[in-house]
C-alpha atoms as a PDB file:
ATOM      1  CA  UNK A   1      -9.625  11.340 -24.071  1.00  0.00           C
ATOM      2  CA  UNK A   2     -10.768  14.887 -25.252  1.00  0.00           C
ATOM      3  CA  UNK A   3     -10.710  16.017 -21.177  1.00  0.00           C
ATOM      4  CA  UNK A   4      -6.924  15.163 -21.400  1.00  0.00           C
ATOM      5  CA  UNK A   5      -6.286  16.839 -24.634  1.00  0.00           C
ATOM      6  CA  UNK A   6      -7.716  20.289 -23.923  1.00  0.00           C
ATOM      7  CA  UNK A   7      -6.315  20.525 -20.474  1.00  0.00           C
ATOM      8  CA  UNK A   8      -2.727  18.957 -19.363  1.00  0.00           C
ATOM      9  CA  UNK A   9      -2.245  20.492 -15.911  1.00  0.00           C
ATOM     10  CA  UNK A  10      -5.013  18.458 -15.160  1.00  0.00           C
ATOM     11  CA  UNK A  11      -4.343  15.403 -17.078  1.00  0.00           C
ATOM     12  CA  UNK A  12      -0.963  15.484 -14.985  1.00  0.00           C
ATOM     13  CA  UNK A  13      -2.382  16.235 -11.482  1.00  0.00           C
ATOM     14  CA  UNK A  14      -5.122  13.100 -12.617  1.00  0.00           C
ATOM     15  CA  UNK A  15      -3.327  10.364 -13.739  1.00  0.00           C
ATOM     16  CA  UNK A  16      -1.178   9.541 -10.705  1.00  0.00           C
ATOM     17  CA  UNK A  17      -4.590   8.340  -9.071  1.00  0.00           C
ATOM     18  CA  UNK A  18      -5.005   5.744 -11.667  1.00  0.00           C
ATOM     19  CA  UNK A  19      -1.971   4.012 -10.109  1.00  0.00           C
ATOM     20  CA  UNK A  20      -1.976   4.693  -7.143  1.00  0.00           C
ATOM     21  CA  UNK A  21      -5.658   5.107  -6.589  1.00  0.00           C
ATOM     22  CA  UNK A  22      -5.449   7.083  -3.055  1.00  0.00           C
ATOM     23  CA  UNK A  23      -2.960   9.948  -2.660  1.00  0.00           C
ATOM     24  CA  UNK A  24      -2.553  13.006  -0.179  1.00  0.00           C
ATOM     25  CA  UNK A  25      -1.916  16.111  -1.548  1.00  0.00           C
ATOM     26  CA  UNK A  26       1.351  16.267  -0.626  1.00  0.00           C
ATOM     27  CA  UNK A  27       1.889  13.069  -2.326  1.00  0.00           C
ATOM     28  CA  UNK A  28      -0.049  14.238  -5.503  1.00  0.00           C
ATOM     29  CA  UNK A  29       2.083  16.864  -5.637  1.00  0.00           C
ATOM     30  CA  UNK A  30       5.064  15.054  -5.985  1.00  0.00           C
ATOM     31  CA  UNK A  31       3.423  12.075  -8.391  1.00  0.00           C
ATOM     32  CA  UNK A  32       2.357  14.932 -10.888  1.00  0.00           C
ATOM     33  CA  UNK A  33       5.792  17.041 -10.888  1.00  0.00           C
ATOM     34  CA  UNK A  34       3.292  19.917 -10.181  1.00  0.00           C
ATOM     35  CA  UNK A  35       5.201  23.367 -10.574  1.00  0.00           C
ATOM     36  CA  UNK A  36       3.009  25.469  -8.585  1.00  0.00           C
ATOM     37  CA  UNK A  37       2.179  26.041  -5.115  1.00  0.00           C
ATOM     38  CA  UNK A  38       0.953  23.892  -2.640  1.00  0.00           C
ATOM     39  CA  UNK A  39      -2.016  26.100  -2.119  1.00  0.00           C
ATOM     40  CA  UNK A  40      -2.649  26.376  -6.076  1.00  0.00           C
ATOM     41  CA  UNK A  41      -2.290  22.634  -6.295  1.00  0.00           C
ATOM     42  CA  UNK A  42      -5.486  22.522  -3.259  1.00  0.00           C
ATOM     43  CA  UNK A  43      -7.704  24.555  -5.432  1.00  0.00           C
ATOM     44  CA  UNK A  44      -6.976  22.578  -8.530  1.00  0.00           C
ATOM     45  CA  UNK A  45      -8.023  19.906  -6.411  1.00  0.00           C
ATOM     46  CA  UNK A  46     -11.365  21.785  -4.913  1.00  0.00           C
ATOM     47  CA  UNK A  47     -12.326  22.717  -8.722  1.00  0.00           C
ATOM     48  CA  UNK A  48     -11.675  19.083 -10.040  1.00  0.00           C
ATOM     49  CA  UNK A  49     -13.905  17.785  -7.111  1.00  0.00           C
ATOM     50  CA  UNK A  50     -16.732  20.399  -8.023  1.00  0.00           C
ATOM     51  CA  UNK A  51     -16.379  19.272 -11.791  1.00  0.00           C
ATOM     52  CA  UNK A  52     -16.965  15.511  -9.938  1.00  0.00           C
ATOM     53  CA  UNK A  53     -13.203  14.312 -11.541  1.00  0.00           C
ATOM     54  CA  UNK A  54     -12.073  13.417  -8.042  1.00  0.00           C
ATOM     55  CA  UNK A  55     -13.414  13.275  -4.971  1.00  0.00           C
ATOM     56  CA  UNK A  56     -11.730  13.450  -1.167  1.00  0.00           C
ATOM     57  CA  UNK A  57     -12.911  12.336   2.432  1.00  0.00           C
ATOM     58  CA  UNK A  58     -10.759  13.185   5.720  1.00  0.00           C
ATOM     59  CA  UNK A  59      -8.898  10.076   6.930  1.00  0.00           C
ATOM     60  CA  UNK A  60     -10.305   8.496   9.914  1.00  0.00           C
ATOM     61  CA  UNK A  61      -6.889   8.757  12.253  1.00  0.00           C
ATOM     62  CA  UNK A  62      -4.599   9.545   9.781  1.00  0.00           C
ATOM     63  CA  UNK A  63      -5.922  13.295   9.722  1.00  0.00           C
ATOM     64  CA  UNK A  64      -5.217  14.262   6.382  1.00  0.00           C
ATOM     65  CA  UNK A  65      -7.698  14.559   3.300  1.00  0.00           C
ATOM     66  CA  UNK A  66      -7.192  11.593   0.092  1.00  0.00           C
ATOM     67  CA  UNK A  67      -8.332  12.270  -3.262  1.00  0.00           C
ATOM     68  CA  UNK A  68      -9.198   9.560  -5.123  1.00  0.00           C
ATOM     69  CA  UNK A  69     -10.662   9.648  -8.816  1.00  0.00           C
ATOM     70  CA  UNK A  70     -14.620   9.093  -9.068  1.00  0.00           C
ATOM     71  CA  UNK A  71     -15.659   6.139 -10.471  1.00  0.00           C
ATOM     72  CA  UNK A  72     -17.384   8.049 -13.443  1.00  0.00           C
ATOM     73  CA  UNK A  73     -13.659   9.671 -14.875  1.00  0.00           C
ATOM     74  CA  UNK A  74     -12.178   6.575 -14.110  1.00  0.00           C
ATOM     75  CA  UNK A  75     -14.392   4.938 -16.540  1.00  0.00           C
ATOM     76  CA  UNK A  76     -14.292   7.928 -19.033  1.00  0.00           C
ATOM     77  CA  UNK A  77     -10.893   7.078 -19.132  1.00  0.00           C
ATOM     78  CA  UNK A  78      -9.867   3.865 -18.607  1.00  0.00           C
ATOM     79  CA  UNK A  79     -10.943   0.574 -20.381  1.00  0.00           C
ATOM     80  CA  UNK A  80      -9.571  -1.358 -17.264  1.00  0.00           C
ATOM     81  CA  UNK A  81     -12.996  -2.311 -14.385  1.00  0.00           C
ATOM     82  CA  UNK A  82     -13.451  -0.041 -11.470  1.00  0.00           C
ATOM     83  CA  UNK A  83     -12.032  -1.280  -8.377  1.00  0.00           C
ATOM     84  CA  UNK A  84     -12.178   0.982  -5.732  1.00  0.00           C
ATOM     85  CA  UNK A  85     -14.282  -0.165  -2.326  1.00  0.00           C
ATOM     86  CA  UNK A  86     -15.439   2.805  -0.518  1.00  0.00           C
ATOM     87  CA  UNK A  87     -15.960   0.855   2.637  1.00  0.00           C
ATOM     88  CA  UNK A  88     -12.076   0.380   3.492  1.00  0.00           C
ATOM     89  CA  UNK A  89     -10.743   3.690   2.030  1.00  0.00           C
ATOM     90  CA  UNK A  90      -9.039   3.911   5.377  1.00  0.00           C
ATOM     91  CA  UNK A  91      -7.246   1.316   4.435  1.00  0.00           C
ATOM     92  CA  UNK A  92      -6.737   1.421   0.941  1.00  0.00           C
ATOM     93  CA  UNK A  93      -5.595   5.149   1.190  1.00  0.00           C
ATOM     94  CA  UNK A  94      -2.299   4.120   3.847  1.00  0.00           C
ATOM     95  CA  UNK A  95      -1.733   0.782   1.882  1.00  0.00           C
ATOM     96  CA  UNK A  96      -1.149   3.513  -1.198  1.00  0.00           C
ATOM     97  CA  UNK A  97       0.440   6.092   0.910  1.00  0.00           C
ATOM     98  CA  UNK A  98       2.563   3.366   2.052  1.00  0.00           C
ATOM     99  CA  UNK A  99       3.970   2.175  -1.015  1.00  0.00           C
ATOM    100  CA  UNK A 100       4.496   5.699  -2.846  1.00  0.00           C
ATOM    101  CA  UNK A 101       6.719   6.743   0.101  1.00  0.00           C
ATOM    102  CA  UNK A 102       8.644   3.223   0.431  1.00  0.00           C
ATOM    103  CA  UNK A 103       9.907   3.892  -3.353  1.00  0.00           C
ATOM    104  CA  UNK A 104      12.155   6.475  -1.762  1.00  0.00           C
ATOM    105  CA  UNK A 105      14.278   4.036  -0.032  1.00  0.00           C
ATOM    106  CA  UNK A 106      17.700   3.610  -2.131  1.00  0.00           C
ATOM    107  CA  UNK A 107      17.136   0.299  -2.054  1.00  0.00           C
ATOM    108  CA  UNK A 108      13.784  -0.316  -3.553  1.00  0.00           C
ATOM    109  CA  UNK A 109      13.893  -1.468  -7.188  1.00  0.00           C
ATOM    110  CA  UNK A 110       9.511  -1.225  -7.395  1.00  0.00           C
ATOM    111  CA  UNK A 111       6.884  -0.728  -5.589  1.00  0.00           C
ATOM    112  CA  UNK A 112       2.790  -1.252  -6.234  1.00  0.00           C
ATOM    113  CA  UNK A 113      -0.242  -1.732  -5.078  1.00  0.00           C
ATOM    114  CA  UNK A 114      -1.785  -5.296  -5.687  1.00  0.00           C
ATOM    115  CA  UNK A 115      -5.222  -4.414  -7.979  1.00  0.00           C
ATOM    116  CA  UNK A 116      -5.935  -5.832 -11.854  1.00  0.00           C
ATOM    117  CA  UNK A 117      -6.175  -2.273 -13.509  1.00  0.00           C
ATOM    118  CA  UNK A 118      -3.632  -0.323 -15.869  1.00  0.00           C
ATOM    119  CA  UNK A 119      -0.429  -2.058 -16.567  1.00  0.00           C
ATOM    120  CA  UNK A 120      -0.769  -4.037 -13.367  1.00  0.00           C
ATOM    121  CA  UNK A 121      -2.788  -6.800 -15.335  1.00  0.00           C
ATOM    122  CA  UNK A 122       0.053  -9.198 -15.942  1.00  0.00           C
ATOM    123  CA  UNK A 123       0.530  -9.275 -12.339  1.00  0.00           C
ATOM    124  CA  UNK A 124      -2.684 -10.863 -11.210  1.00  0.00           C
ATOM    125  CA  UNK A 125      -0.930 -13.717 -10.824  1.00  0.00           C
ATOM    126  CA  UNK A 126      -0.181 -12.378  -7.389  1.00  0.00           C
ATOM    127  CA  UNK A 127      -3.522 -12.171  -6.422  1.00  0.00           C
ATOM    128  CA  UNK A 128      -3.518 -15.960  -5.178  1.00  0.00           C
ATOM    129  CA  UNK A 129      -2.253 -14.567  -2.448  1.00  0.00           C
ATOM    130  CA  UNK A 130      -3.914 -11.203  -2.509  1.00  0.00           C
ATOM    131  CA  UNK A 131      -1.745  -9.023  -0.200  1.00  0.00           C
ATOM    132  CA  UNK A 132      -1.848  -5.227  -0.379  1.00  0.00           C
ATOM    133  CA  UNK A 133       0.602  -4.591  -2.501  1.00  0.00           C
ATOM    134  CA  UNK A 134       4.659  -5.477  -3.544  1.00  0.00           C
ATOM    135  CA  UNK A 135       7.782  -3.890  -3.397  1.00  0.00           C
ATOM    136  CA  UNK A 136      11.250  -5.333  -4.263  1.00  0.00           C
ATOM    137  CA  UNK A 137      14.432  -4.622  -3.250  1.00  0.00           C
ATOM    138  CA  UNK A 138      18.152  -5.126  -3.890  1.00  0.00           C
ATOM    139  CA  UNK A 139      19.433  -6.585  -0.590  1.00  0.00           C
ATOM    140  CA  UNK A 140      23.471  -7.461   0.143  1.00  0.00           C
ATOM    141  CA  UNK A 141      22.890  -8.315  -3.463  1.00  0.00           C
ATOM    142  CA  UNK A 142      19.551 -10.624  -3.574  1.00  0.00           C
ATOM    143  CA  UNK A 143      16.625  -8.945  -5.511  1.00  0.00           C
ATOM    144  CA  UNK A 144      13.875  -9.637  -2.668  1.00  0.00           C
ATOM    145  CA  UNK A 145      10.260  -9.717  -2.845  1.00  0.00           C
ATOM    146  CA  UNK A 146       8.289  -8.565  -0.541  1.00  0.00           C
ATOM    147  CA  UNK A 147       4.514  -8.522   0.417  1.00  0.00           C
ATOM    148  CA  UNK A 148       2.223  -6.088   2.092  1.00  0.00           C
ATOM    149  CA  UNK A 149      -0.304  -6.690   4.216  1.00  0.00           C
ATOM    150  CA  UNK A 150      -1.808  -3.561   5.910  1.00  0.00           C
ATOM    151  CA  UNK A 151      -4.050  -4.522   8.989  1.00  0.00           C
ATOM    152  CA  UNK A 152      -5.967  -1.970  10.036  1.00  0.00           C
ATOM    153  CA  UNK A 153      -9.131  -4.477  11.670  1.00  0.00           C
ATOM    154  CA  UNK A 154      -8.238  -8.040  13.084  1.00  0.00           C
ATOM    155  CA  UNK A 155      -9.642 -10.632  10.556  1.00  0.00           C
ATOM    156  CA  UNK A 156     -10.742 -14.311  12.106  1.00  0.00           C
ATOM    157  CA  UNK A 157      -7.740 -16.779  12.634  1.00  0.00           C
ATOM    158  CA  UNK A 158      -9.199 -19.552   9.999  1.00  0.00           C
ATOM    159  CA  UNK A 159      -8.494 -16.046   7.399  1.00  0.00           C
ATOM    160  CA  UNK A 160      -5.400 -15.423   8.998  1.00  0.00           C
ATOM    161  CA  UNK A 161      -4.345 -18.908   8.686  1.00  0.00           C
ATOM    162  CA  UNK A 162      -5.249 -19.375   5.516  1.00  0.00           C
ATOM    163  CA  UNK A 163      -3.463 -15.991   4.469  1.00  0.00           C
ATOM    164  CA  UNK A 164      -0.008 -17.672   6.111  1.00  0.00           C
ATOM    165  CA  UNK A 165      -0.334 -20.791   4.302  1.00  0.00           C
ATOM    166  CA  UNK A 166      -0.361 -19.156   0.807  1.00  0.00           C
ATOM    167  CA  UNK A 167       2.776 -17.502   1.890  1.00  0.00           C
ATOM    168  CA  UNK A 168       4.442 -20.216   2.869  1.00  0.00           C
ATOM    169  CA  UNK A 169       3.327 -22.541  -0.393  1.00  0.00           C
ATOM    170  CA  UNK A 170       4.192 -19.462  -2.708  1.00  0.00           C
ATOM    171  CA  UNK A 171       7.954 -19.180  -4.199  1.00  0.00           C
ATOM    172  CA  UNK A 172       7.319 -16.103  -5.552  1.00  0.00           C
ATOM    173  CA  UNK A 173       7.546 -14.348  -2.359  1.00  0.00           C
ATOM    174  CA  UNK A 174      10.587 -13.660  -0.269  1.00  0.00           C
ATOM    175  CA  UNK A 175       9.115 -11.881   2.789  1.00  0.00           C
ATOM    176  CA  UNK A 176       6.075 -10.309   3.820  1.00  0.00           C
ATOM    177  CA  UNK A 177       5.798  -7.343   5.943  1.00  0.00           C
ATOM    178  CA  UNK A 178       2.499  -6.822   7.960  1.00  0.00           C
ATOM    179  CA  UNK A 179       1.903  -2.974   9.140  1.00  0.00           C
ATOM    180  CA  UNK A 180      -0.310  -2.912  12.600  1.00  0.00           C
ATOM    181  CA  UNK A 181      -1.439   0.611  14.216  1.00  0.00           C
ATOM    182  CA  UNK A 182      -3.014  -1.517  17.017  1.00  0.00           C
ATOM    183  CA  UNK A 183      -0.974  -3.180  19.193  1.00  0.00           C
ATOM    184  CA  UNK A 184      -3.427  -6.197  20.920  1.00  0.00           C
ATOM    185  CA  UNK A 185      -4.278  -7.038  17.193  1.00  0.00           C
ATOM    186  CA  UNK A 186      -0.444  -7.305  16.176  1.00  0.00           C
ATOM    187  CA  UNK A 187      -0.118  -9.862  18.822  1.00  0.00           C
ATOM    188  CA  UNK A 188      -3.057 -11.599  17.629  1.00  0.00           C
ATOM    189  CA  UNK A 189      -1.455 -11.824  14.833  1.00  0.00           C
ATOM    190  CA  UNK A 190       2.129 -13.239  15.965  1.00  0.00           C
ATOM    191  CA  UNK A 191       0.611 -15.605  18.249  1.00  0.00           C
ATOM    192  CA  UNK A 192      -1.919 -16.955  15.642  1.00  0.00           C
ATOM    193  CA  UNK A 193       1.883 -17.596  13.263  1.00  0.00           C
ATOM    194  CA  UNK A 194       4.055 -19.549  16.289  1.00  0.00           C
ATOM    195  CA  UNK A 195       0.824 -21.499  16.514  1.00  0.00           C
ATOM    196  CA  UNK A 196       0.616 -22.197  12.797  1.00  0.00           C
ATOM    197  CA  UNK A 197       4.492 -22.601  12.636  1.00  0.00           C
ATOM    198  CA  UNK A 198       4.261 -25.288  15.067  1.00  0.00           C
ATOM    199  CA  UNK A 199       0.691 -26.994  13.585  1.00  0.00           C
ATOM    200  CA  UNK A 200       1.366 -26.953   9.827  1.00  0.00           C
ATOM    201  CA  UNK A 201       5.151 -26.542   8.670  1.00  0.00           C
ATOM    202  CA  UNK A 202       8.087 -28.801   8.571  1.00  0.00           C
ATOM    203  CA  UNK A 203      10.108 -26.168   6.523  1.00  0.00           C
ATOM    204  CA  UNK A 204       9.809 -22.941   8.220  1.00  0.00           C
ATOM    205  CA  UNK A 205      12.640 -21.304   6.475  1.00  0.00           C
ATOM    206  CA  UNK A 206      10.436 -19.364   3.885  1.00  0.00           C
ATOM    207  CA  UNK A 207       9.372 -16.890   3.846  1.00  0.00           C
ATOM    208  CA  UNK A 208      10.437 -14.147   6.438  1.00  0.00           C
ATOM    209  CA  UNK A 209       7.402 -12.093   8.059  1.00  0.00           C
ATOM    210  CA  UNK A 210       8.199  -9.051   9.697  1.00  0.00           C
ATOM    211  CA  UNK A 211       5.525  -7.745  12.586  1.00  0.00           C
ATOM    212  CA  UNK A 212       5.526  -3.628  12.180  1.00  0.00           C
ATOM    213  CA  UNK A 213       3.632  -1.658  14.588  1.00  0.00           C
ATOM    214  CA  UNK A 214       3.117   2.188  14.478  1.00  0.00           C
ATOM    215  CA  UNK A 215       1.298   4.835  16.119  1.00  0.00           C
ATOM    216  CA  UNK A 216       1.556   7.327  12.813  1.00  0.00           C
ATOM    217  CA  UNK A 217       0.157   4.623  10.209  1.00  0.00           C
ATOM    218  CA  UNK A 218      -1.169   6.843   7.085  1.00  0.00           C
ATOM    219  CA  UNK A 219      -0.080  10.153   8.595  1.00  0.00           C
ATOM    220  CA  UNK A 220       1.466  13.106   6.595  1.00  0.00           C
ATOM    221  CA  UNK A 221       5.722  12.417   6.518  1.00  0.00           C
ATOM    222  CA  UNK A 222       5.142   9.482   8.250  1.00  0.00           C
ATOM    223  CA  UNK A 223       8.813   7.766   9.285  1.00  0.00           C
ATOM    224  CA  UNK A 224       7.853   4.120   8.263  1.00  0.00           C
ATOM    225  CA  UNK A 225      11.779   3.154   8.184  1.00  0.00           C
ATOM    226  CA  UNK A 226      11.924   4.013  12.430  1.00  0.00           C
ATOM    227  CA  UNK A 227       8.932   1.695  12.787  1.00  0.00           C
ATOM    228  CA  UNK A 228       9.110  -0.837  15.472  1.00  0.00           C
ATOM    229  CA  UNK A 229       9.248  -4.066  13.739  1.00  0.00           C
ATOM    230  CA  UNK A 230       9.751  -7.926  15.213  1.00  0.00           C
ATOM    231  CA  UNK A 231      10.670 -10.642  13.224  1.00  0.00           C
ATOM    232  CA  UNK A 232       8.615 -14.303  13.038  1.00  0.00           C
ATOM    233  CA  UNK A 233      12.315 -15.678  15.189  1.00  0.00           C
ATOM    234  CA  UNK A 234      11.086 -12.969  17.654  1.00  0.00           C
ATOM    235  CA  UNK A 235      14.253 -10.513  17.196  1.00  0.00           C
ATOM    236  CA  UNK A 236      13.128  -6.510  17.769  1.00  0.00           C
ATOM    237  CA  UNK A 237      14.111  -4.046  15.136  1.00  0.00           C
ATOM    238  CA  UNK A 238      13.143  -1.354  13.281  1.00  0.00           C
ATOM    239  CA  UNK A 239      11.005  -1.699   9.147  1.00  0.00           C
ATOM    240  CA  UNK A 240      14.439   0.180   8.569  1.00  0.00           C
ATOM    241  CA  UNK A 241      17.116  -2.281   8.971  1.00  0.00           C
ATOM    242  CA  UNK A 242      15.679  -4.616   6.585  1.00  0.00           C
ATOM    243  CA  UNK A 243      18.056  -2.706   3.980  1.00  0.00           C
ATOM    244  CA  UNK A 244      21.084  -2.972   6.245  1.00  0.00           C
END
């Protein structure tokens, strides 16, 4: 770890991104306590990317840049194997985005993204299911568990199926929230569970899936608790009220 020994304004601005593998800079900022300016903390960035530490790409709707760590540093510094797929950055970038803003909300207890590296190890346990990522929160007194399931592209409905059955056999998970920025593909979605609710279950009490649909998915001070959101009994409400 000599690279983090000589230099800790760097060690500090890098080691947010082995959590939470994507992160604006806005969001870096904030992950790193950085004391400087946001215009110092963008040329820290350019020099680490020239030094190939990190590197960034220009989100596809989103409209902001994500730095991510290369996958040389992160084996320089981490024992853990490199999981980053540079085909669905898109998606992996708001699925982190996503989950460092939603540990804000008063109620949330913890929130993380669902990949074996760091100290998220003993929770591979979770990736029967292999959602996005987890959050929990203290509800009208309940610790709940949530799933997230960012959906970007529509998958097939044997995937999407299958994805609702491991829900549904899992009683490790509360409720799982699925994040749409298209709306024809969230009502793919929806129809593809009434159908499944009526084919496969006799007990459709657990767990409760949320439908959230957004224009601003990923975007810079994105308001993800104002998000439309309609529940699997069909009610319309906001990601928000879920901590009523």
């Amino acid at each position: 770890m000599e690279f983090f020994k000589t230099n800790s304004k760097r060690r500090e601005v890098l080691l947010p991104l082995f959590e939470w593998r994507y992160l604006g800079l806005s969001e870096l900022r904030e992950a790193s306590n950085y004391r400087g300016t946001r215009q110092g903390l963008s040329k820290m960035m350019q020099r680490l990317e020239k030094d190939g530490l990190v590197e960034s790409f220009l989100h596809l709707y989103a409209n902001r840049k994500f730095y991510s760590l290369t996958k040389t540093t992160f084996r320089n510094y981490s024992e853990e194997p490199w999981y980053i797929n540079q085909e669905i950055k898109n998606h992996d970038a708001v699925a982190s985005s996503f989950l460092f803003q939603i540990r804000k909300v008063e109620q949330v207890t913890e929130a993380y993204l669902n990949f074996p590296i760091g100290f998220f190890e003993e929770r591979t346990r979770h990736r029967i299911i292999e959602p996005d990522g987890f959050f929990n929160a203290n509800i009208n007194g309940a610790l709940i568990r949530f799933a997230l399931e960012i959906e970007i592209n529509r998958k097939s409905s044997a995937k999407i199926e299958s994805k609702y059955d491991a829900y549904y056999k899992s009683n490790e998970i509360d409720g799982v929230i699925y994040v749409f920025n298209d709306l024809s593909i969230l009502e793919a979605y929806y129809k593809y569970h009434e159908e499944f609710l009526v084919n496969r279950l006799k007990n459709k009490s657990h767990p409760r899936i949320g439908f959230c649909f957004t224009d601003h998915l990923g975007a810079q001070n994105f308001d993800f608790l104002n998000m439309k959101r309609i529940s699997s009994e069909g009610k319309l409400d906001t990601f928000g009220s879920l901590f009523l």
